[in-house]
ModelCIF file with pLDDT and N, C-alpha, C, O atoms, coordinates in Angstrom:
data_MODEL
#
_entry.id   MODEL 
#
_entity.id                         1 
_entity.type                       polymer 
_entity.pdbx_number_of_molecules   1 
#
_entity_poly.entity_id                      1 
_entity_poly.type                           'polypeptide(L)' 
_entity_poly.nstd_linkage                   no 
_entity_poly.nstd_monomer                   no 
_entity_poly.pdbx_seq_one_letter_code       
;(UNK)(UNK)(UNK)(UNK)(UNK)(UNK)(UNK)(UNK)(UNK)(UNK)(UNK)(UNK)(UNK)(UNK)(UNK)(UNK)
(UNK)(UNK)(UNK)(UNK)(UNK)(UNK)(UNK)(UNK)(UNK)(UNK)(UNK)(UNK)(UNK)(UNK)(UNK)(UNK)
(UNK)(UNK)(UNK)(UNK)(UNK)(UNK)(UNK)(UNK)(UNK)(UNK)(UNK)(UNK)(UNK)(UNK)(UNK)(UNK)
;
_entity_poly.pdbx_seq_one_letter_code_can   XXXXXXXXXXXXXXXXXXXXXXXXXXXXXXXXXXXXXXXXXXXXXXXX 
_entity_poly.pdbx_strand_id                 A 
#
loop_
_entity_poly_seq.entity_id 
_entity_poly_seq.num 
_entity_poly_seq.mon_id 
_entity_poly_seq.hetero 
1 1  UNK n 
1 2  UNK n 
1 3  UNK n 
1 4  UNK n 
1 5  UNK n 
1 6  UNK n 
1 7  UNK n 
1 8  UNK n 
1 9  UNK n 
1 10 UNK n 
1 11 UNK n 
1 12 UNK n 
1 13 UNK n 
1 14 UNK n 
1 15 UNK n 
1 16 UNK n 
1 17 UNK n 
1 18 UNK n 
1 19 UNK n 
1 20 UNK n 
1 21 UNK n 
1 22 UNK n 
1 23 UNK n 
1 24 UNK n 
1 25 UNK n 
1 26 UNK n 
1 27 UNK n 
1 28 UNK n 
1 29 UNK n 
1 30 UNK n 
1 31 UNK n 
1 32 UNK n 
1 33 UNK n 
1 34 UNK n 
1 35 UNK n 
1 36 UNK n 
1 37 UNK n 
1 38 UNK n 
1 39 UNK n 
1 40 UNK n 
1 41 UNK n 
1 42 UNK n 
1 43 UNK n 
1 44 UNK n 
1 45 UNK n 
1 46 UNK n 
1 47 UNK n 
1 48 UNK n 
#
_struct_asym.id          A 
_struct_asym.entity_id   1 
#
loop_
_ma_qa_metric.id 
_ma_qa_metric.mode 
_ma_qa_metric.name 
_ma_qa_metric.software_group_id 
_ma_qa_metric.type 
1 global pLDDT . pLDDT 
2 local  pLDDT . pLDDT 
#
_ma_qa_metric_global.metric_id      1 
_ma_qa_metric_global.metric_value   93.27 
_ma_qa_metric_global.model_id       1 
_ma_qa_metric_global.ordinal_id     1 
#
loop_
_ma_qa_metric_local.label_asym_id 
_ma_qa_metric_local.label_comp_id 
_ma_qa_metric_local.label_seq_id 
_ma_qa_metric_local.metric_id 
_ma_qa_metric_local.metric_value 
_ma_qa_metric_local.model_id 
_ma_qa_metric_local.ordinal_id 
A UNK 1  2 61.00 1 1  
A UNK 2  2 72.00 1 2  
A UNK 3  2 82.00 1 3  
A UNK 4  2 89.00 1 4  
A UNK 5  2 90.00 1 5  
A UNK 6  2 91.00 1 6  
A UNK 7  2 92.00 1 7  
A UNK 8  2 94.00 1 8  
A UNK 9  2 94.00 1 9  
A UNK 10 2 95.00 1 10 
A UNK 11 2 95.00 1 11 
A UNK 12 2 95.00 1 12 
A UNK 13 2 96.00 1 13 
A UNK 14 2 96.00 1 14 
A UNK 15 2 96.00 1 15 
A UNK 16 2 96.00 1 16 
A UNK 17 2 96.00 1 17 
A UNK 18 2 97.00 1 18 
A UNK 19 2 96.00 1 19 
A UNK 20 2 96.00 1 20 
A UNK 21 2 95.00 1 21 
A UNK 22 2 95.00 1 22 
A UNK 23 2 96.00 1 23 
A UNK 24 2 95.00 1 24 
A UNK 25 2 93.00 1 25 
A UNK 26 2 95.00 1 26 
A UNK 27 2 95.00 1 27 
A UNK 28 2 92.00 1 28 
A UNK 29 2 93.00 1 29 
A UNK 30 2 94.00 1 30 
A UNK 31 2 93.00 1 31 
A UNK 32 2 90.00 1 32 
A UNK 33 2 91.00 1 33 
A UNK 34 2 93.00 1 34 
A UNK 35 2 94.00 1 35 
A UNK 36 2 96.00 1 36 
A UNK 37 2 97.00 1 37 
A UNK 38 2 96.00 1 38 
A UNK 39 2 96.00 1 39 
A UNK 40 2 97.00 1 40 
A UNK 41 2 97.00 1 41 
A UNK 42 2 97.00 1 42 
A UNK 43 2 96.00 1 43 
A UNK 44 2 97.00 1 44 
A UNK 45 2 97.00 1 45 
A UNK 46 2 96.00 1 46 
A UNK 47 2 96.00 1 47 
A UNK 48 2 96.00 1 48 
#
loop_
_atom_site.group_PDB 
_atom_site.id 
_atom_site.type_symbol 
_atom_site.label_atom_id 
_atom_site.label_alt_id 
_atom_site.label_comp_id 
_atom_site.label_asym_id 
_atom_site.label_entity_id 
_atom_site.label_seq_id 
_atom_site.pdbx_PDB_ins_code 
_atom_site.Cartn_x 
_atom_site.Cartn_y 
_atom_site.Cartn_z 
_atom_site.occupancy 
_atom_site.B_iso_or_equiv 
_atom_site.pdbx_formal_charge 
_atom_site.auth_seq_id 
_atom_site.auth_comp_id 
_atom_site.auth_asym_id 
_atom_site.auth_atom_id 
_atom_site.pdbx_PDB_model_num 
ATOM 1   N N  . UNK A 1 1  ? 118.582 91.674  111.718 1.00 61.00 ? 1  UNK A N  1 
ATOM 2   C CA . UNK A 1 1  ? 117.409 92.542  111.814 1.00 61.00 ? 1  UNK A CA 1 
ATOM 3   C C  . UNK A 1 1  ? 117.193 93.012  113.246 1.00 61.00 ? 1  UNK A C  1 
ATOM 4   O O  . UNK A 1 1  ? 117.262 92.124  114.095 1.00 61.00 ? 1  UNK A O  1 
ATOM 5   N N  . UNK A 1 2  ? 116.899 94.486  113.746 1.00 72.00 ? 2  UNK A N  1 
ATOM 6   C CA . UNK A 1 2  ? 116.378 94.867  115.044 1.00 72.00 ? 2  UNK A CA 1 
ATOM 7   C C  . UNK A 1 2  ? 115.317 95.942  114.722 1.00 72.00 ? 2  UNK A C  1 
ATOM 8   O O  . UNK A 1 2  ? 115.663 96.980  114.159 1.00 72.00 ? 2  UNK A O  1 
ATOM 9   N N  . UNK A 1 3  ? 113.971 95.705  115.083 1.00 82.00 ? 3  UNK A N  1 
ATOM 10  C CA . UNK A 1 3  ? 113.376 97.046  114.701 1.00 82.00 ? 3  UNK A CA 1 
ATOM 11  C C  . UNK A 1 3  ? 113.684 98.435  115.515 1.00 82.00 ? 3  UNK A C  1 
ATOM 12  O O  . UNK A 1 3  ? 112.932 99.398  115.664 1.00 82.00 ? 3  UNK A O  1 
ATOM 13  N N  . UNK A 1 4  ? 114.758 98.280  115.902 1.00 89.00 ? 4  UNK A N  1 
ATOM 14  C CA . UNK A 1 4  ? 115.233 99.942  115.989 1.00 89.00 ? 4  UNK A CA 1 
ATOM 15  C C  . UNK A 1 4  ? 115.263 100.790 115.049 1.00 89.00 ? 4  UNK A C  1 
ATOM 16  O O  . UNK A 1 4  ? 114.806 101.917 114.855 1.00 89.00 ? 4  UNK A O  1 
ATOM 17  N N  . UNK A 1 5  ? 116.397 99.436  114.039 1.00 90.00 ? 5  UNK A N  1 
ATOM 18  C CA . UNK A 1 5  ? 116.562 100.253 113.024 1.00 90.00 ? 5  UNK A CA 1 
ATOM 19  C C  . UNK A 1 5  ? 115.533 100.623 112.199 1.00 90.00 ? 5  UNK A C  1 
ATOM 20  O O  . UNK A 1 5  ? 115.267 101.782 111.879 1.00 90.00 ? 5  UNK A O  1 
ATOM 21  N N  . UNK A 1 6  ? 114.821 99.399  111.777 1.00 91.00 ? 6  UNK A N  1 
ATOM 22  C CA . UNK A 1 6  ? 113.429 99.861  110.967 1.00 91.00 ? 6  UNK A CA 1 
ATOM 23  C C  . UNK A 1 6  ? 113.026 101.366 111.322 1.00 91.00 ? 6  UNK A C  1 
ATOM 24  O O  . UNK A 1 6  ? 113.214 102.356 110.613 1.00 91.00 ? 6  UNK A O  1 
ATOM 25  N N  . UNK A 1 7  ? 112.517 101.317 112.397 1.00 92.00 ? 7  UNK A N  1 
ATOM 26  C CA . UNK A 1 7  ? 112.434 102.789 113.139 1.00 92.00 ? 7  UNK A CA 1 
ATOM 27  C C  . UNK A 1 7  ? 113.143 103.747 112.491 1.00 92.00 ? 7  UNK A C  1 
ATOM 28  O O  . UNK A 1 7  ? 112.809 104.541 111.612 1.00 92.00 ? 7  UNK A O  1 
ATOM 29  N N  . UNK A 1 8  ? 114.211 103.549 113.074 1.00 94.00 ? 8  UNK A N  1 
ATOM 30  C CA . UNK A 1 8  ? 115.628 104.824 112.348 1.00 94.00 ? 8  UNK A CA 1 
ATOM 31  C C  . UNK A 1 8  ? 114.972 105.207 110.988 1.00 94.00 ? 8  UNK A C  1 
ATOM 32  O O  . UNK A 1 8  ? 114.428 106.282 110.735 1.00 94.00 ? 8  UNK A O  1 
ATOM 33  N N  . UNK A 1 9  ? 115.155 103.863 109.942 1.00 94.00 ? 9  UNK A N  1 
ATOM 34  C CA . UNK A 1 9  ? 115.255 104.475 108.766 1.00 94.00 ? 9  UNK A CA 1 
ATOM 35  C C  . UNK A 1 9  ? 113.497 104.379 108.413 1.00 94.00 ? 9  UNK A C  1 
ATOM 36  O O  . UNK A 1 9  ? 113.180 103.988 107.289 1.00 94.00 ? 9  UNK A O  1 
ATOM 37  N N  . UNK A 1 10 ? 112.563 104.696 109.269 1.00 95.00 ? 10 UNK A N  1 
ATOM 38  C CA . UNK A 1 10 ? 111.545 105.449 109.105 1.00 95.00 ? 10 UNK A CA 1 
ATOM 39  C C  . UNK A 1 10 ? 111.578 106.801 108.944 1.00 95.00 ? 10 UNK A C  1 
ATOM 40  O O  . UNK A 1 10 ? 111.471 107.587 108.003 1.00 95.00 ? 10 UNK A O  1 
ATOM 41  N N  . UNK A 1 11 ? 111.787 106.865 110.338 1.00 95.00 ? 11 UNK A N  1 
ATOM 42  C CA . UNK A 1 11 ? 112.636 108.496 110.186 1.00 95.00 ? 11 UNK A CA 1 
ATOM 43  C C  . UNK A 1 11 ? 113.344 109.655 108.912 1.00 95.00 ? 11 UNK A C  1 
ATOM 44  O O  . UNK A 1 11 ? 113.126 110.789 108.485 1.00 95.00 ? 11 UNK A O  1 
ATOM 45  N N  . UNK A 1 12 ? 114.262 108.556 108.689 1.00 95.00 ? 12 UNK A N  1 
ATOM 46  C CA . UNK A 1 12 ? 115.131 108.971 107.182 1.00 95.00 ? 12 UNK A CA 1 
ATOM 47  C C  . UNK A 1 12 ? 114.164 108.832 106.474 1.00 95.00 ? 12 UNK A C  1 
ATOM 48  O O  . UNK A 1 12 ? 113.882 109.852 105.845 1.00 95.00 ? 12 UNK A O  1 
ATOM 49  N N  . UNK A 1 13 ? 113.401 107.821 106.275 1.00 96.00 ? 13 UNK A N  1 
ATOM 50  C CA . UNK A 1 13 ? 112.384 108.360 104.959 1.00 96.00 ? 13 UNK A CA 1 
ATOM 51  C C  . UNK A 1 13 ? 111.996 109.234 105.012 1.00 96.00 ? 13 UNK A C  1 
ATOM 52  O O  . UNK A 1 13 ? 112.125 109.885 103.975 1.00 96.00 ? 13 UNK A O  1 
ATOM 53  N N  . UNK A 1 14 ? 111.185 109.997 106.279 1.00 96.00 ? 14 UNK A N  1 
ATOM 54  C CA . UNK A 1 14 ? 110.242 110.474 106.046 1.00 96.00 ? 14 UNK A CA 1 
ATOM 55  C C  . UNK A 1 14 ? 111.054 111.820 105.668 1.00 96.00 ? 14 UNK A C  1 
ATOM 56  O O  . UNK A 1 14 ? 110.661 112.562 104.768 1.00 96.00 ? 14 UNK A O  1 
ATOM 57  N N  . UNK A 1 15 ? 112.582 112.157 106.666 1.00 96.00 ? 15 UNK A N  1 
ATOM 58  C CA . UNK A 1 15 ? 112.405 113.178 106.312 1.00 96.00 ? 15 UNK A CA 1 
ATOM 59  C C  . UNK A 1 15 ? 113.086 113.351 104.722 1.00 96.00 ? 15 UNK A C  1 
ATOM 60  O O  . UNK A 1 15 ? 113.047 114.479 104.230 1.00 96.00 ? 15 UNK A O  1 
ATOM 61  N N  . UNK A 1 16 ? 113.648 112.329 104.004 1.00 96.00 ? 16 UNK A N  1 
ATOM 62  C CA . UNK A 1 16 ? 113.808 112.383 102.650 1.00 96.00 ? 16 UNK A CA 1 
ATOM 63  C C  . UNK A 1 16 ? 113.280 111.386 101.756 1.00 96.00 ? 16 UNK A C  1 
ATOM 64  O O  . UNK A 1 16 ? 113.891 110.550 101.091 1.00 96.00 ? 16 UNK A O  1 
ATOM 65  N N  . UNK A 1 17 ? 111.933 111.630 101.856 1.00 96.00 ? 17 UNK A N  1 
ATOM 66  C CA . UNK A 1 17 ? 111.213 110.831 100.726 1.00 96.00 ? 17 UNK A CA 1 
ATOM 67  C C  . UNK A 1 17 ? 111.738 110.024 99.588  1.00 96.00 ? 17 UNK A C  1 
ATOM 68  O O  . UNK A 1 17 ? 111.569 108.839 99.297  1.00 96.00 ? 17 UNK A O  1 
ATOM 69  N N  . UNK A 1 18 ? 112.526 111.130 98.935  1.00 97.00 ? 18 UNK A N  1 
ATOM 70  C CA . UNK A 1 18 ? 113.632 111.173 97.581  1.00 97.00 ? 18 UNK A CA 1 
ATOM 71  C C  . UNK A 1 18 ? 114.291 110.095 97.711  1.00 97.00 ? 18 UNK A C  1 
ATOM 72  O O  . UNK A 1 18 ? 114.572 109.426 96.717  1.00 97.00 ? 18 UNK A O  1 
ATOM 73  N N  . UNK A 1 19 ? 114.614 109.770 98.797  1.00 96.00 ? 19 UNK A N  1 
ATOM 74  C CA . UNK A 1 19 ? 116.351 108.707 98.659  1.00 96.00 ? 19 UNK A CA 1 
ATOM 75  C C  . UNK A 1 19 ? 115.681 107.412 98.702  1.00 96.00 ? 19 UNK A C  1 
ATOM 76  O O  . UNK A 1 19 ? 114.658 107.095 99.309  1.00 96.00 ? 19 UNK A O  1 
ATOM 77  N N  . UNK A 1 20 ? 116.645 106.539 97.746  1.00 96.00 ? 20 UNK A N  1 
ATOM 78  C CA . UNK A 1 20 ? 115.288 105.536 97.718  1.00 96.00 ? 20 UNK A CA 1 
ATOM 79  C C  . UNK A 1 20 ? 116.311 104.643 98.415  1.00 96.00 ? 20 UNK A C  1 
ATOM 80  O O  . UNK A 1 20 ? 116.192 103.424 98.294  1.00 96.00 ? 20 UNK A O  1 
ATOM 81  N N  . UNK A 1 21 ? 117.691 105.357 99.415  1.00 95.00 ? 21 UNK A N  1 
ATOM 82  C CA . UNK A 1 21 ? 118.378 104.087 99.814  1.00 95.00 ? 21 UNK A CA 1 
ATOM 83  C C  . UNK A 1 21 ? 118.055 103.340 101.203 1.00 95.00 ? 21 UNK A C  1 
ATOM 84  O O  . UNK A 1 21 ? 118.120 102.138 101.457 1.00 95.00 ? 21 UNK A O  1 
ATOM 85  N N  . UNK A 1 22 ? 117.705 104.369 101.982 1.00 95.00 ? 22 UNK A N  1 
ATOM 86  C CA . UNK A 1 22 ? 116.839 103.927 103.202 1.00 95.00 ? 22 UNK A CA 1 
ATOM 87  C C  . UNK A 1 22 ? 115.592 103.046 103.090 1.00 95.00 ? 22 UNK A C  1 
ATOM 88  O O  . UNK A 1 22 ? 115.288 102.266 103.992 1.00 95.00 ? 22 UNK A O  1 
ATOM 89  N N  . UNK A 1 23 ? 114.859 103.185 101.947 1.00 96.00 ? 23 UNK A N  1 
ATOM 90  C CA . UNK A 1 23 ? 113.849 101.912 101.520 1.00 96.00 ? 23 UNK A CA 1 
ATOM 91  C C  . UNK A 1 23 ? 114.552 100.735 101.185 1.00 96.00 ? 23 UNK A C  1 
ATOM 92  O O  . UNK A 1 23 ? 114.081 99.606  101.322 1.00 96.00 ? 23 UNK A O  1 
ATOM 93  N N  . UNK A 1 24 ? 115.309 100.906 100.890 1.00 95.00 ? 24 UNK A N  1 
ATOM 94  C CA . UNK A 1 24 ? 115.940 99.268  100.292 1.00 95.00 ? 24 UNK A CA 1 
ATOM 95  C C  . UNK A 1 24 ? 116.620 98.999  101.517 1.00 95.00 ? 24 UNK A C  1 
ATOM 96  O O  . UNK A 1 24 ? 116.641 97.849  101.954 1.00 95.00 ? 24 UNK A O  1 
ATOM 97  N N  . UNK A 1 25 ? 117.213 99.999  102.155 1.00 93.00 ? 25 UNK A N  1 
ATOM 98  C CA . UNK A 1 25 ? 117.975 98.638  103.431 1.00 93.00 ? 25 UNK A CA 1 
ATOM 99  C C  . UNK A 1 25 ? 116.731 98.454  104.490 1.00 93.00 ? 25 UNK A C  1 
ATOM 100 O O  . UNK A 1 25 ? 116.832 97.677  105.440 1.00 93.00 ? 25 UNK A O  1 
ATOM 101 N N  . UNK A 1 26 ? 115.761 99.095  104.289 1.00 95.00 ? 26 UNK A N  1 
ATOM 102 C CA . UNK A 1 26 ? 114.481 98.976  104.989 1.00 95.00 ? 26 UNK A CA 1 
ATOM 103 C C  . UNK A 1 26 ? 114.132 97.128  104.169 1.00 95.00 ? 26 UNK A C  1 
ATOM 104 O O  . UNK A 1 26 ? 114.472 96.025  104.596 1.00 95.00 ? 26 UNK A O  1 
ATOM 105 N N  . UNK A 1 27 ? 113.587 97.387  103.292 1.00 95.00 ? 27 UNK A N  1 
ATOM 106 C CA . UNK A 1 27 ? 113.359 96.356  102.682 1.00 95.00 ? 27 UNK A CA 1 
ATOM 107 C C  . UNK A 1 27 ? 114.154 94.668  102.731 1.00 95.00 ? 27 UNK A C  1 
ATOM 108 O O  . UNK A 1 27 ? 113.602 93.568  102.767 1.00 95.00 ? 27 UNK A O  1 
ATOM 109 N N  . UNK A 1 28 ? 115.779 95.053  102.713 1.00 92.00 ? 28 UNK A N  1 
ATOM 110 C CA . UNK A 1 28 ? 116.613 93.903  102.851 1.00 92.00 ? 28 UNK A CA 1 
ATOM 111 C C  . UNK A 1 28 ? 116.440 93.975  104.527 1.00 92.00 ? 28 UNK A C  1 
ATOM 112 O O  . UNK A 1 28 ? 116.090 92.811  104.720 1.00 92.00 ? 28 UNK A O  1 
ATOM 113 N N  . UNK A 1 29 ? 116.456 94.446  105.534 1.00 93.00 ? 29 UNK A N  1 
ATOM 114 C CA . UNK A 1 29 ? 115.873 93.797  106.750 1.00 93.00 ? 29 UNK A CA 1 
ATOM 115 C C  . UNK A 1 29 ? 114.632 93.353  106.763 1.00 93.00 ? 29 UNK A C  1 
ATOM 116 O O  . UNK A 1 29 ? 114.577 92.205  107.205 1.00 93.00 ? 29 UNK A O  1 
ATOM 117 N N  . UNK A 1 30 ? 113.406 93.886  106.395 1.00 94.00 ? 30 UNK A N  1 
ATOM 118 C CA . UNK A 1 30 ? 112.345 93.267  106.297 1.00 94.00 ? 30 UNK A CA 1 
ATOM 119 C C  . UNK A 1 30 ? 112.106 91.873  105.429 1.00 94.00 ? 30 UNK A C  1 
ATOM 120 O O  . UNK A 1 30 ? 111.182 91.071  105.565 1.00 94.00 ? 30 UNK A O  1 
ATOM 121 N N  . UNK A 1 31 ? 113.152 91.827  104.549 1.00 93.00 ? 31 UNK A N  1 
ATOM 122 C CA . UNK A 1 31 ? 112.867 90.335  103.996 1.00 93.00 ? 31 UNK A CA 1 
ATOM 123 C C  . UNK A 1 31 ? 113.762 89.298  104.754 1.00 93.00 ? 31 UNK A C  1 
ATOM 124 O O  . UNK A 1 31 ? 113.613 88.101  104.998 1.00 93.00 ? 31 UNK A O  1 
ATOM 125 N N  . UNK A 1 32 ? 114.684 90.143  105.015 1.00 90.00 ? 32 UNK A N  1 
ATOM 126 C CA . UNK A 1 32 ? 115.765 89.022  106.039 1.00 90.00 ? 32 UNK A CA 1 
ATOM 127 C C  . UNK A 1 32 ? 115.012 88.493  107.163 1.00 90.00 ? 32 UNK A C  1 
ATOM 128 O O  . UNK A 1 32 ? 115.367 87.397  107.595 1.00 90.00 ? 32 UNK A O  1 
ATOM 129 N N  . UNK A 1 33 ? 113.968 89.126  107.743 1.00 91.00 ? 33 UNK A N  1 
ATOM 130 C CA . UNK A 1 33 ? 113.016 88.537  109.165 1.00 91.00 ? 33 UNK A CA 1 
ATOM 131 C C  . UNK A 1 33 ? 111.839 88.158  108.384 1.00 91.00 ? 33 UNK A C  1 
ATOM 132 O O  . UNK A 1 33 ? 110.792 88.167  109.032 1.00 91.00 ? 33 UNK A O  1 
ATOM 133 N N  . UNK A 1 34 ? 111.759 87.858  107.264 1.00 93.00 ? 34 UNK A N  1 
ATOM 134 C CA . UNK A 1 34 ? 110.511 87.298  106.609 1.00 93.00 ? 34 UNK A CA 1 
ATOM 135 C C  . UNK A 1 34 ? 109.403 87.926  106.830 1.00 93.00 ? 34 UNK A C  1 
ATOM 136 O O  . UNK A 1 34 ? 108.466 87.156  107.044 1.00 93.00 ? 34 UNK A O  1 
ATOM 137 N N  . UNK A 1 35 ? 109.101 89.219  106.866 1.00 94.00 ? 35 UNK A N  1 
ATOM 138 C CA . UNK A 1 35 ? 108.482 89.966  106.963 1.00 94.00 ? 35 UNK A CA 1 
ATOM 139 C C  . UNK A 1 35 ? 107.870 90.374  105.572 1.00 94.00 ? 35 UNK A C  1 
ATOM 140 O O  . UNK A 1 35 ? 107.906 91.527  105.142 1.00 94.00 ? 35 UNK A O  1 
ATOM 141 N N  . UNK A 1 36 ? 107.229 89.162  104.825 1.00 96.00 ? 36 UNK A N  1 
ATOM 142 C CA . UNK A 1 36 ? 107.539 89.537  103.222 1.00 96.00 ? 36 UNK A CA 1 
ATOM 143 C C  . UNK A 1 36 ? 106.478 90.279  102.406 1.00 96.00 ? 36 UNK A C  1 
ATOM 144 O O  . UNK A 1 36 ? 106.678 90.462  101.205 1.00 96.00 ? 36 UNK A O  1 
ATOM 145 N N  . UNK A 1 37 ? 105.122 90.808  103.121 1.00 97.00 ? 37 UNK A N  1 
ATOM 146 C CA . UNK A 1 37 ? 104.184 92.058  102.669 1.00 97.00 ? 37 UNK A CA 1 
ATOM 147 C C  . UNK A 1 37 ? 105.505 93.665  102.721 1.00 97.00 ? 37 UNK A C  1 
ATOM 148 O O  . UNK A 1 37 ? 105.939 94.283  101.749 1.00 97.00 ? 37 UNK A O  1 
ATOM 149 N N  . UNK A 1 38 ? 105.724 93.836  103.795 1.00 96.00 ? 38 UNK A N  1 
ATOM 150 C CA . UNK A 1 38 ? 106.525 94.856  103.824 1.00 96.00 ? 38 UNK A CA 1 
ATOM 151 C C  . UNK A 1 38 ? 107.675 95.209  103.396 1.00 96.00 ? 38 UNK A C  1 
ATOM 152 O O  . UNK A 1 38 ? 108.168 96.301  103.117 1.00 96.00 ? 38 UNK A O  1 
ATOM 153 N N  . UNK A 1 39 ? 108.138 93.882  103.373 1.00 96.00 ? 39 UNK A N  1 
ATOM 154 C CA . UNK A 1 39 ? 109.308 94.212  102.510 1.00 96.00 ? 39 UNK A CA 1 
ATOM 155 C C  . UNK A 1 39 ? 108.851 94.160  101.180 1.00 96.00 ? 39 UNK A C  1 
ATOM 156 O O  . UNK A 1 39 ? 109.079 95.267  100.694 1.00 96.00 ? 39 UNK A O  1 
ATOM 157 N N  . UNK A 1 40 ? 108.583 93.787  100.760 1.00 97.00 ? 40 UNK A N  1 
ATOM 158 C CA . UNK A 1 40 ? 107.815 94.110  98.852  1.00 97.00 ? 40 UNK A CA 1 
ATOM 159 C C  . UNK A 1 40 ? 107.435 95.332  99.216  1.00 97.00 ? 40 UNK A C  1 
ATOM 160 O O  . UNK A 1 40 ? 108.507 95.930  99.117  1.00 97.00 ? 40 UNK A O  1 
ATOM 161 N N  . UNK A 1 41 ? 106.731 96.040  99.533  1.00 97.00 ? 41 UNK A N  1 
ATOM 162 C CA . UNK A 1 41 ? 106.089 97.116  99.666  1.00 97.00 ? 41 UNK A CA 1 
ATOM 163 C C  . UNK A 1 41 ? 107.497 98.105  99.564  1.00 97.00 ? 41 UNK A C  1 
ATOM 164 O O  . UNK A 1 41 ? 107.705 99.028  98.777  1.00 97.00 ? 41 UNK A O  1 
ATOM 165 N N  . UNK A 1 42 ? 108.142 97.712  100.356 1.00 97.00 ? 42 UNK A N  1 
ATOM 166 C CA . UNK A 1 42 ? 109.171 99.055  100.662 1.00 97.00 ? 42 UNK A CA 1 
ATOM 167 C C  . UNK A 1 42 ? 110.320 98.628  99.402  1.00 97.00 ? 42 UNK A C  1 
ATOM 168 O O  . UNK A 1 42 ? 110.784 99.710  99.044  1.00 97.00 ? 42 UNK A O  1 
ATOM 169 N N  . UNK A 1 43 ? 110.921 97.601  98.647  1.00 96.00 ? 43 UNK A N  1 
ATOM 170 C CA . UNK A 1 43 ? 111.052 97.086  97.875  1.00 96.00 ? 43 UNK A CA 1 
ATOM 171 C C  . UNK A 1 43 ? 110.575 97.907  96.522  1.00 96.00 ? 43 UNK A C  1 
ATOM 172 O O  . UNK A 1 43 ? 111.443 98.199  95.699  1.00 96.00 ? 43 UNK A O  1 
ATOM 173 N N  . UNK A 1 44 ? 109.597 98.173  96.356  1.00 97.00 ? 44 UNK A N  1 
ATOM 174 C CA . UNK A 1 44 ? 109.067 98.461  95.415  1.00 97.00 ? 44 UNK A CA 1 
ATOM 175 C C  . UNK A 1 44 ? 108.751 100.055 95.495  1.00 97.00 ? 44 UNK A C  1 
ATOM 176 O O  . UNK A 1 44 ? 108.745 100.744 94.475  1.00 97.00 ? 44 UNK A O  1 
ATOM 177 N N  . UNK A 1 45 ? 108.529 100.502 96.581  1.00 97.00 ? 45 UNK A N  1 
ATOM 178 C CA . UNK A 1 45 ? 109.038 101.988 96.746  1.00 97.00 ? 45 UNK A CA 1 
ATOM 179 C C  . UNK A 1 45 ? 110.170 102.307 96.367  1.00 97.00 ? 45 UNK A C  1 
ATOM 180 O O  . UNK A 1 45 ? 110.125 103.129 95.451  1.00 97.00 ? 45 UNK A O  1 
ATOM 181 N N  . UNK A 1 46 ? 111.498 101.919 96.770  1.00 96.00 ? 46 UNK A N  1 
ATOM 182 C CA . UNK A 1 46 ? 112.724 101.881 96.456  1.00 96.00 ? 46 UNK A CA 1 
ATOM 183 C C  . UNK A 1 46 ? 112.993 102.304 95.075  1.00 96.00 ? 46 UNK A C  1 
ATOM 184 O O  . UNK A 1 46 ? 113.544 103.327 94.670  1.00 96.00 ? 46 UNK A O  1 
ATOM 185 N N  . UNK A 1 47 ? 112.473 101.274 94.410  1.00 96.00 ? 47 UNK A N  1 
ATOM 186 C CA . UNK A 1 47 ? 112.337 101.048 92.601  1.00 96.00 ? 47 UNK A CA 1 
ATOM 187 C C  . UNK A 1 47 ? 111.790 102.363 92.091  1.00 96.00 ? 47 UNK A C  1 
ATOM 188 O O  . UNK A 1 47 ? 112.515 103.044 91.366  1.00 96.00 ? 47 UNK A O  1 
ATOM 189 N N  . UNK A 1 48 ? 110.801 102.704 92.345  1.00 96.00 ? 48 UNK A N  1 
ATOM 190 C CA . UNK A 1 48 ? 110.057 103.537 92.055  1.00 96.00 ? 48 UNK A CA 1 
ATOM 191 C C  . UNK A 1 48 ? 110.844 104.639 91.891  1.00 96.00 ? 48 UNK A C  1 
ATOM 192 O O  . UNK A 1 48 ? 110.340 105.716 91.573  1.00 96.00 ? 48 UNK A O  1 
#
């Protein structure tokens, strides 16, 4: 985990809402640092 990347693939979300693959590797770093509100959250965006 580095929140650069988090960052990065903020970015990619935002500018493609649609792709739900940048939420999930968002999500598998956020659960890998136990970060575990946000990662469910983005987790479950993903799904969506």
């Amino acid at each position: 985990y580095n929140a650069s990347e988090v960052v990065a693939l903020d970015r990619v979300i935002a500018e493609a809402p649609g792709d739900p693959k940048p939420r999930l590797r968002k999500a598998e770093l956020l659960l890998d640092a136990a970060a575990w509100e946000a990662g469910t959250r983005s987790a479950l965006e993903a799904a969506a």
